[in-house]
Protein backbone atom coordinates (compact mmCIF):
# COMPACT_ATOMS: atom_id res chain seq x y z
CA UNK A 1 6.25 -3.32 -12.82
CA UNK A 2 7.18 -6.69 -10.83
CA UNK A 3 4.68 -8.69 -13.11
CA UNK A 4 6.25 -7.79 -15.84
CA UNK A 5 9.86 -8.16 -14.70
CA UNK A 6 8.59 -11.65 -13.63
CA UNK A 7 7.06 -12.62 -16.92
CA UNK A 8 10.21 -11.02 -18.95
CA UNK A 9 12.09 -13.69 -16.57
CA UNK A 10 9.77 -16.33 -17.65
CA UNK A 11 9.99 -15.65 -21.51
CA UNK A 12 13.76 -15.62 -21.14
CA UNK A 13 13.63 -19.11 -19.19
CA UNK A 14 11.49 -20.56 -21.87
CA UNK A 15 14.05 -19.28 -24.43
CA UNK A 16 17.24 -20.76 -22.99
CA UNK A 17 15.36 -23.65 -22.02
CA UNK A 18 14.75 -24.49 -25.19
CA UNK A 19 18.27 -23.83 -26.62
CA UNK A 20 19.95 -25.89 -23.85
CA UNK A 21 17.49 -29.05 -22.90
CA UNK A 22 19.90 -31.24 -25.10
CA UNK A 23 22.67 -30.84 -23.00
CA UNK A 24 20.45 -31.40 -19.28
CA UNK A 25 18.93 -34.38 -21.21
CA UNK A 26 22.90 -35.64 -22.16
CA UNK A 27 23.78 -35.06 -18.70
CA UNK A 28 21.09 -36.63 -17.21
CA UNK A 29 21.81 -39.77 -19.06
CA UNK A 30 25.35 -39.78 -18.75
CA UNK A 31 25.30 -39.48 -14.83
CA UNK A 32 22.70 -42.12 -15.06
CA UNK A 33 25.20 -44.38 -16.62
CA UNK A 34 28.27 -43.45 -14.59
CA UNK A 35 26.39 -44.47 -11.80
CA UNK A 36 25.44 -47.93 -12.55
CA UNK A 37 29.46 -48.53 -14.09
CA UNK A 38 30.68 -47.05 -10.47
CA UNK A 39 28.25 -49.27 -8.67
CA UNK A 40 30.04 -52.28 -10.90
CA UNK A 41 27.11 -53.02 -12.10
CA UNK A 42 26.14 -54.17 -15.77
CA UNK A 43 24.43 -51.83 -17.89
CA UNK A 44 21.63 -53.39 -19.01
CA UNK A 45 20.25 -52.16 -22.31
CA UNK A 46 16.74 -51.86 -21.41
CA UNK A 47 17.76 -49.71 -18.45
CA UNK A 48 19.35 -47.67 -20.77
CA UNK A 49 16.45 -47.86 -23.04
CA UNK A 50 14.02 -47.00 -20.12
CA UNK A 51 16.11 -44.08 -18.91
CA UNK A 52 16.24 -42.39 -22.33
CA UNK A 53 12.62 -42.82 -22.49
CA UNK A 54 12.13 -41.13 -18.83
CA UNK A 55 14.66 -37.80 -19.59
CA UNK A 56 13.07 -37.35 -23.00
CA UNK A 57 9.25 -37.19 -22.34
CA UNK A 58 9.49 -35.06 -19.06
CA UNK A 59 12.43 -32.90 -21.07
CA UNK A 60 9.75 -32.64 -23.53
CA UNK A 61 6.90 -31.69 -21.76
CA UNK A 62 9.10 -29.36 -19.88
CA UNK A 63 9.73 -27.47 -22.84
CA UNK A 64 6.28 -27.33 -24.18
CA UNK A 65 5.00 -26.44 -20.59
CA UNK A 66 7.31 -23.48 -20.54
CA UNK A 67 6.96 -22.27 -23.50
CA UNK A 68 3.21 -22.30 -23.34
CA UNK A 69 2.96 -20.46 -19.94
CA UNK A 70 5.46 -17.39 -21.66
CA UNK A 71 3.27 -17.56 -24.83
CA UNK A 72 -0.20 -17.24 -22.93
CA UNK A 73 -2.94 -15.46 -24.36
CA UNK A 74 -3.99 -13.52 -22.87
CA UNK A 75 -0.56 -12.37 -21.09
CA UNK A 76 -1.55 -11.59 -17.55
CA UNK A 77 -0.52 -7.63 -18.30
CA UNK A 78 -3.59 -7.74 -20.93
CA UNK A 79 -5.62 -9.04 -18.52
CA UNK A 80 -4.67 -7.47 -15.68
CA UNK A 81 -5.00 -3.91 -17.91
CA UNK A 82 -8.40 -5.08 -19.19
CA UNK A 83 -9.60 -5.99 -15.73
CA UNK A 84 -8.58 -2.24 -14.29
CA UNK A 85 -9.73 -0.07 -17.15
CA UNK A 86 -13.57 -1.55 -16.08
CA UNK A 87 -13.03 -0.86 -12.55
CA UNK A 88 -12.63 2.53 -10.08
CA UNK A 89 -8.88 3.06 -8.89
CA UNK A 90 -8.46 2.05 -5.35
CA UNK A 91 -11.68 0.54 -5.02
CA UNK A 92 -12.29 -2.83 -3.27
CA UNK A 93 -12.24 -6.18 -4.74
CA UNK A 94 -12.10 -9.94 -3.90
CA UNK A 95 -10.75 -11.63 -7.06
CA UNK A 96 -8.44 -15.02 -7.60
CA UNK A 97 -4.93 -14.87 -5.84
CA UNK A 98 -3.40 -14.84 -9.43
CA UNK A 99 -4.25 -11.69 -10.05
CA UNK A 100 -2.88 -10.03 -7.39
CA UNK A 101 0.64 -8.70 -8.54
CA UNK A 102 -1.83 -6.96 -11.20
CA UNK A 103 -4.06 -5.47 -9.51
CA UNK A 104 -2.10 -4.65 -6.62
CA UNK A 105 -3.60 -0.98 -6.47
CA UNK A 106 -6.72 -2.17 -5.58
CA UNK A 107 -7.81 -2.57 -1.95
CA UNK A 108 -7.66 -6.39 -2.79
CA UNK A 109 -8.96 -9.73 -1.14
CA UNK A 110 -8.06 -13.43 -2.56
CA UNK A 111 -11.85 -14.95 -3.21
CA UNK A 112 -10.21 -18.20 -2.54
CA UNK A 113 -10.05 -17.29 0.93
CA UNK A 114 -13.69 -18.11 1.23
CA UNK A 115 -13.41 -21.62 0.15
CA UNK A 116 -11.33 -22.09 3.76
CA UNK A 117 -13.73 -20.21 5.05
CA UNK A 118 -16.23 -23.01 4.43
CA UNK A 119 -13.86 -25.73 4.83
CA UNK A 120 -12.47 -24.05 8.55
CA UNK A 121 -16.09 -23.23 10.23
CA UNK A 122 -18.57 -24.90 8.06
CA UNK A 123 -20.27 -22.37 6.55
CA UNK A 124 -22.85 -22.91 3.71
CA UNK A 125 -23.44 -19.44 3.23
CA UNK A 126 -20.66 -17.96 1.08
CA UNK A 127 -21.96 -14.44 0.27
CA UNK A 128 -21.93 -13.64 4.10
CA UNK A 129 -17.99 -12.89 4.02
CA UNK A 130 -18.15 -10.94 1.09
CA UNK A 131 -21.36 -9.05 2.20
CA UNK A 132 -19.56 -8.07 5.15
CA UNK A 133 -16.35 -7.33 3.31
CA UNK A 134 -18.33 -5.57 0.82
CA UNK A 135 -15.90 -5.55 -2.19
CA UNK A 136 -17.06 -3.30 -5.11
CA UNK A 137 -16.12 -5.39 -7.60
CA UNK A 138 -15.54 -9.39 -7.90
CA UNK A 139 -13.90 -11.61 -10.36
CA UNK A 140 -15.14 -14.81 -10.30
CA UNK A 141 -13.89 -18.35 -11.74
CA UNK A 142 -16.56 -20.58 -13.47
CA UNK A 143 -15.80 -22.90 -10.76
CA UNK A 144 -16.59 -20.78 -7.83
CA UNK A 145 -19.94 -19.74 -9.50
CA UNK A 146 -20.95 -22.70 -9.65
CA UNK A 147 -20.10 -23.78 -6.06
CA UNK A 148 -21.98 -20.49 -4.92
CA UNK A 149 -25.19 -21.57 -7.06
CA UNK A 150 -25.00 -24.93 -5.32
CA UNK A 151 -25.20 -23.99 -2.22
CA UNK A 152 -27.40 -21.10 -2.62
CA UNK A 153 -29.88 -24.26 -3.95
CA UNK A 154 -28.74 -26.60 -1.00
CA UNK A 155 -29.71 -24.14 1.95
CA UNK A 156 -32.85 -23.10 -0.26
CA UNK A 157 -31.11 -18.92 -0.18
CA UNK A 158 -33.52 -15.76 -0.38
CA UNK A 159 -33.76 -12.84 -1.74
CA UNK A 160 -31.42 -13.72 -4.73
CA UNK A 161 -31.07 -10.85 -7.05
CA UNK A 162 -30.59 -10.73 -10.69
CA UNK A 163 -28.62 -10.76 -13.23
CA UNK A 164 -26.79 -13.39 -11.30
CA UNK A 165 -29.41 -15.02 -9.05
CA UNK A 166 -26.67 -15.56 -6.65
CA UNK A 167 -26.05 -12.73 -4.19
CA UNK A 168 -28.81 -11.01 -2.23
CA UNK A 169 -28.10 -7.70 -2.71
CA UNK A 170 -27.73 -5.31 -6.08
CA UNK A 171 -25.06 -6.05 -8.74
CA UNK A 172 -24.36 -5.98 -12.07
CA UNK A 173 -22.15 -8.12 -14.48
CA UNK A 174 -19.39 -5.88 -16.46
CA UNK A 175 -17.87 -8.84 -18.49
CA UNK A 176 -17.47 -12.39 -18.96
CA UNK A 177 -13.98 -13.10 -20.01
CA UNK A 178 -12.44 -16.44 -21.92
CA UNK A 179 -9.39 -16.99 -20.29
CA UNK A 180 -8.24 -20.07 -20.76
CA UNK A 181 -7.92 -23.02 -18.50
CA UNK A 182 -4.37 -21.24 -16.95
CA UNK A 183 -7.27 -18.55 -15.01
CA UNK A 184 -10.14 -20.63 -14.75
CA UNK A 185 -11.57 -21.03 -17.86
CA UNK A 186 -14.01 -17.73 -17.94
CA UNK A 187 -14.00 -14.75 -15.44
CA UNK A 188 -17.21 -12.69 -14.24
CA UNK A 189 -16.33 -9.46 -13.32
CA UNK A 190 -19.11 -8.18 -11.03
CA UNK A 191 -20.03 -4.82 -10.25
CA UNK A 192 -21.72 -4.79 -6.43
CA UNK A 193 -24.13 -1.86 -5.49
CA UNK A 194 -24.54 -2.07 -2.11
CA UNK A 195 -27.52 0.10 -0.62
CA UNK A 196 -25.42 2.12 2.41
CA UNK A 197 -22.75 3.07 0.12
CA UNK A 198 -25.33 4.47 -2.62
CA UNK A 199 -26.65 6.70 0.25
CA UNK A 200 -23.63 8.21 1.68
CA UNK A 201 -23.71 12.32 0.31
């Protein structure tokens, strides 16, 4: 599977990263010196000082930043595996872009796309992309439920069904998943039942 190729990659990077930062960190601070001595310039030591400083916190935080994306829990293959075990094979569904190498069976949308929606024609209503999309399921961030809810308040919406009280038309809500901040923070994963499919033989 390419996400997991990719994430072996990762682990690996964090790995040698943090056998090897010593020497970029050495290297970095000896071409930093050769270059002042070639410009025949004095060294001064708080240059030096103030240089050191620099290559150590960002080879620092570096490491830690690596090493925390390879040790994520949950790994995106959990989640991804968690995520499709609750949901039909080949069905449709809008869902963050980050998701997509993991759920690339699915007949999938990026939900982000309906942020530009807004943003490119000005619309306030954004259940009327997915409604005419009409994804099965949808994983939503925190952050875009909340954005829905506002507007839903701000153009006064109707016909708001539960257990959400933010789309107008029949769903239910599978799971609400802590993530971490890496995905969002929590995930919804939302199970649509929309009235012309439920009457097709």
């Amino acid at each position: 599977m390419v996400a997991s190729g990719m994430r072996g990659e990762l682990t690996q990077l964090a790995a040698d990263f943090e056998k090897w930062w010593w020497v970029s960190a050495a290297s970095g601070f000896l071409a930093f010196t050769l270059y002042n001595l070639r410009q025949n310039k004095a060294v001064e030591l708080h240059l030096q000082v103030f240089g050191w400083a620099v290559l150590v916190v960002t080879t620092v935080g570096t490491v830690v930043f690596v090493k925390g994306i390879a040790s994520y829990r949950p790994s995106f293959e959990s989640l991804c595996e968690d995520l499709s075990q609750r949901m039909t094979p080949g069905s449709k569904v809008v869902a963050p872009q980050s998701l997509w190498l993991g759920l690339y069976r699915y007949d999938f949308r990026d939900i982000g796309g309906i942020i530009w929606y807004r943003l490119l024609t000005g619309e306030k209503d954004l259940t009327r992309p997915l409604k005419e999309f009409q994804p099965d399921y949808m994983i939503l961030t925190r952050g875009l439920v909340g954005q829905i809810g506002r507007l839903n308040a701000l153009r006064k919406a109707k016909n708001l069904q539960g257990p959400t009280g933010l789309f107008p038309w029949p769903h239910q809500v599978l799971a609400v998943m802590d993530v971490g901040p890496i995905y969002g923070g929590q995930l919804a994963l939302i199970e649509n039942k929309w009235p012309s499919k439920s009457k097709r033989p």
